[in-house]
C-alpha atoms as a PDB file:
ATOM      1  CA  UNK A   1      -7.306   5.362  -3.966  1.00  0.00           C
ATOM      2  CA  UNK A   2      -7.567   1.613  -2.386  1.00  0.00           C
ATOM      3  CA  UNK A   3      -4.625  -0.445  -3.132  1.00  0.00           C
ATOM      4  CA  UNK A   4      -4.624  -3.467  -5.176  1.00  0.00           C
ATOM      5  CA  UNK A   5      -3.063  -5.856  -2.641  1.00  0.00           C
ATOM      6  CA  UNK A   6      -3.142  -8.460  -5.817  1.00  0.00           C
ATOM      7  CA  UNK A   7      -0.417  -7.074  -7.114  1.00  0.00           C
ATOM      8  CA  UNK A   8       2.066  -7.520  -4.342  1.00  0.00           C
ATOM      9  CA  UNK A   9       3.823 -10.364  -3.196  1.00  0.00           C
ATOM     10  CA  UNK A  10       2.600 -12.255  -0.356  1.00  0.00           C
ATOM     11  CA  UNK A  11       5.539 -11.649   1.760  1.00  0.00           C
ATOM     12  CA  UNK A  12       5.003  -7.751   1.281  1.00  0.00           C
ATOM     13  CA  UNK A  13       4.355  -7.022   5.306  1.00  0.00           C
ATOM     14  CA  UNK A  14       7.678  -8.589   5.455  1.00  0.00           C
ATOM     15  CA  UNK A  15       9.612  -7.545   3.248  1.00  0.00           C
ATOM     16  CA  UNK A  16       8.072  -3.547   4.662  1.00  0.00           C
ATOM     17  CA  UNK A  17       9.091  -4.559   8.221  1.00  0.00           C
ATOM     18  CA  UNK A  18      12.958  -5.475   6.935  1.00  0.00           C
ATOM     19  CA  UNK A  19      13.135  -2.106   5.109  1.00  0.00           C
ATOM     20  CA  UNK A  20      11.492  -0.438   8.168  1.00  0.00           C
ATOM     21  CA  UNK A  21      14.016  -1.590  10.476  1.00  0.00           C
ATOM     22  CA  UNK A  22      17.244  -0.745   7.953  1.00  0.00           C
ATOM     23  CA  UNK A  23      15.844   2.359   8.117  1.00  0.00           C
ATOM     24  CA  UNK A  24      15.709   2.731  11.999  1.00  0.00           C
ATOM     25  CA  UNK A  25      11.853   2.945  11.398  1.00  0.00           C
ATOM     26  CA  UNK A  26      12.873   6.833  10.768  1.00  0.00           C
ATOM     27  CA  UNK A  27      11.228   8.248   7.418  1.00  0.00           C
ATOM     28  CA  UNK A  28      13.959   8.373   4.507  1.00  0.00           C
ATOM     29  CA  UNK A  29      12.900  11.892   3.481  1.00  0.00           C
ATOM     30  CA  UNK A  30      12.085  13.864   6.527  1.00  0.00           C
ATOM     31  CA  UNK A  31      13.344  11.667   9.246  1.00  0.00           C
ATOM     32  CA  UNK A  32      10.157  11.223  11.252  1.00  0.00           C
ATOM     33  CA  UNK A  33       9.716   8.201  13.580  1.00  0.00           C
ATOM     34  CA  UNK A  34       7.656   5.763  14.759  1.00  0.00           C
ATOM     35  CA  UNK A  35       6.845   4.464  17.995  1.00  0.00           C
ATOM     36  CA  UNK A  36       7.399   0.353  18.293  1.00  0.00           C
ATOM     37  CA  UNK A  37       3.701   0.814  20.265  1.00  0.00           C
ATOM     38  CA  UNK A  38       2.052   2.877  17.894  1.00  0.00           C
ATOM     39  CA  UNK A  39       0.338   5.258  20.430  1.00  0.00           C
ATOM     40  CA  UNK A  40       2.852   8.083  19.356  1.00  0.00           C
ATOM     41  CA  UNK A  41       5.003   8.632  16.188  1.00  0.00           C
ATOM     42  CA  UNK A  42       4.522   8.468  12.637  1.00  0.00           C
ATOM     43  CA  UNK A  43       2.921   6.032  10.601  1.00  0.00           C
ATOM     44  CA  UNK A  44       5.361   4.355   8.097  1.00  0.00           C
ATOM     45  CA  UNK A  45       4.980   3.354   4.592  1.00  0.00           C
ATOM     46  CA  UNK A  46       7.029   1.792   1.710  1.00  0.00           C
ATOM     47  CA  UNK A  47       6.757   3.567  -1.856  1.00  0.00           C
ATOM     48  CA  UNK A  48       7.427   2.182  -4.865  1.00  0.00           C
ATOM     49  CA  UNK A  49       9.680   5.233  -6.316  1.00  0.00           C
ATOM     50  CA  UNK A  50       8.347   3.336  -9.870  1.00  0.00           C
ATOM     51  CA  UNK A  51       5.425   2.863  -9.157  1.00  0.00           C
ATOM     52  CA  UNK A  52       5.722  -1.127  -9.818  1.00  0.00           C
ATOM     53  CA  UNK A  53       4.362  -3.317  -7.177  1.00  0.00           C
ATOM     54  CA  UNK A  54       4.323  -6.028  -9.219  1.00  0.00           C
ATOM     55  CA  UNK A  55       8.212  -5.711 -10.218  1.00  0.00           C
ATOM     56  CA  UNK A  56      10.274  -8.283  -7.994  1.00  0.00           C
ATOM     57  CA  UNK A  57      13.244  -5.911  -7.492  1.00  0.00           C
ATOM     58  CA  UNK A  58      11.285  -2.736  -7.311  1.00  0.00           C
ATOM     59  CA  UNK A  59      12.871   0.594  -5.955  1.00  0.00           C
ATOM     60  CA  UNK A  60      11.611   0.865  -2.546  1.00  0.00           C
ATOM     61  CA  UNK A  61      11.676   3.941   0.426  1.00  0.00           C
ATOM     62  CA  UNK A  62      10.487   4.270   3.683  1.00  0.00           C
ATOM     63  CA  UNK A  63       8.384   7.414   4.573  1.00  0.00           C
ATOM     64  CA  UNK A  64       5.864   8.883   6.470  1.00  0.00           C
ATOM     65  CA  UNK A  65       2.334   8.696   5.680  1.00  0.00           C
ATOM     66  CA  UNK A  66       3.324  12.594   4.645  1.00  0.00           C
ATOM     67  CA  UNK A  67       5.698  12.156   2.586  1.00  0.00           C
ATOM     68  CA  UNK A  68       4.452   8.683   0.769  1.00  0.00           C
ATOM     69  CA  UNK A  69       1.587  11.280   0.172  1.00  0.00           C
ATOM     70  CA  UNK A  70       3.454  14.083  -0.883  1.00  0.00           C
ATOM     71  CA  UNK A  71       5.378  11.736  -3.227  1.00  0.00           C
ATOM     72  CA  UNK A  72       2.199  10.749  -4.942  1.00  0.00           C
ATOM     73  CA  UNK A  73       0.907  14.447  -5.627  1.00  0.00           C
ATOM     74  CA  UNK A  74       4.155  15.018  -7.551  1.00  0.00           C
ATOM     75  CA  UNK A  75       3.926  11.750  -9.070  1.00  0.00           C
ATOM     76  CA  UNK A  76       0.086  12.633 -10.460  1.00  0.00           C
ATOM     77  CA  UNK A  77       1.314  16.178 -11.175  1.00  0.00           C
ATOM     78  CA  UNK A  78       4.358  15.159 -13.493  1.00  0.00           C
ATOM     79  CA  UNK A  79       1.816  12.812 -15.404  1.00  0.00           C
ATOM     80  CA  UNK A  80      -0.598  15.125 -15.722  1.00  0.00           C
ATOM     81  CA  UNK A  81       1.784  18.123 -17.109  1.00  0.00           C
ATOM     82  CA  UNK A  82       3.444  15.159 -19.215  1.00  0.00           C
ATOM     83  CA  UNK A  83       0.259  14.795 -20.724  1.00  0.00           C
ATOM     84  CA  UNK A  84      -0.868  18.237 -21.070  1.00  0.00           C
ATOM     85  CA  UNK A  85       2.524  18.482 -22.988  1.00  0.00           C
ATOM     86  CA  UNK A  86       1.038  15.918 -25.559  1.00  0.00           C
ATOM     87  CA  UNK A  87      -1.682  18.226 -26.431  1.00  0.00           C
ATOM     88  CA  UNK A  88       1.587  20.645 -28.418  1.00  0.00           C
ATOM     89  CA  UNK A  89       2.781  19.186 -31.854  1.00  0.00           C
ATOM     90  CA  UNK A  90       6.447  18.127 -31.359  1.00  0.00           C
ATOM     91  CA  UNK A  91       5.829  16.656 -27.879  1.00  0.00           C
END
């Protein structure tokens, strides 16, 4: 799914650089890392952990490609048992 770069602020490759480095550019979930000249290494993200780009104090975590992907299956997966749930009186 493309991202909606409209929705986040116009400092966001900054603000994902600062977080990047507090993190020793190491993912926060599996501890993979990246190489400063990107010919080896992992390629680092920042999630939303609410989903809320728009949010100006959003929840925010470094991770690998991976794991930013692994994060969203879940994500998608809780939703779409959530509404499967809806489907039952008394949910």
């Amino acid at each position: 799914m493309p991202v909606d770069w409209t929705k986040y602020p116009d400092d966001w490759e900054a603000i994902a650089n600062k977080l990047k480095d507090e993190a020793d550019w190491q993912c926060e979930q599996c501890g993979a890392g990246h190489m400063e000249d990107g010919t080896m290494g992992t390629c680092l993200t920042v999630h939303h952990v609410k989903q809320d780009p728009e949010n100006p104090d959003p929840d925010l975590q470094v991770l690998c490609a991976r794991c930013h992907l692994k994060e969203h299956r879940r994500l998608k997966r809780e939703e779409r048992e959530k509404n499967q749930l809806k489907l039952f009186p008394g949910n």
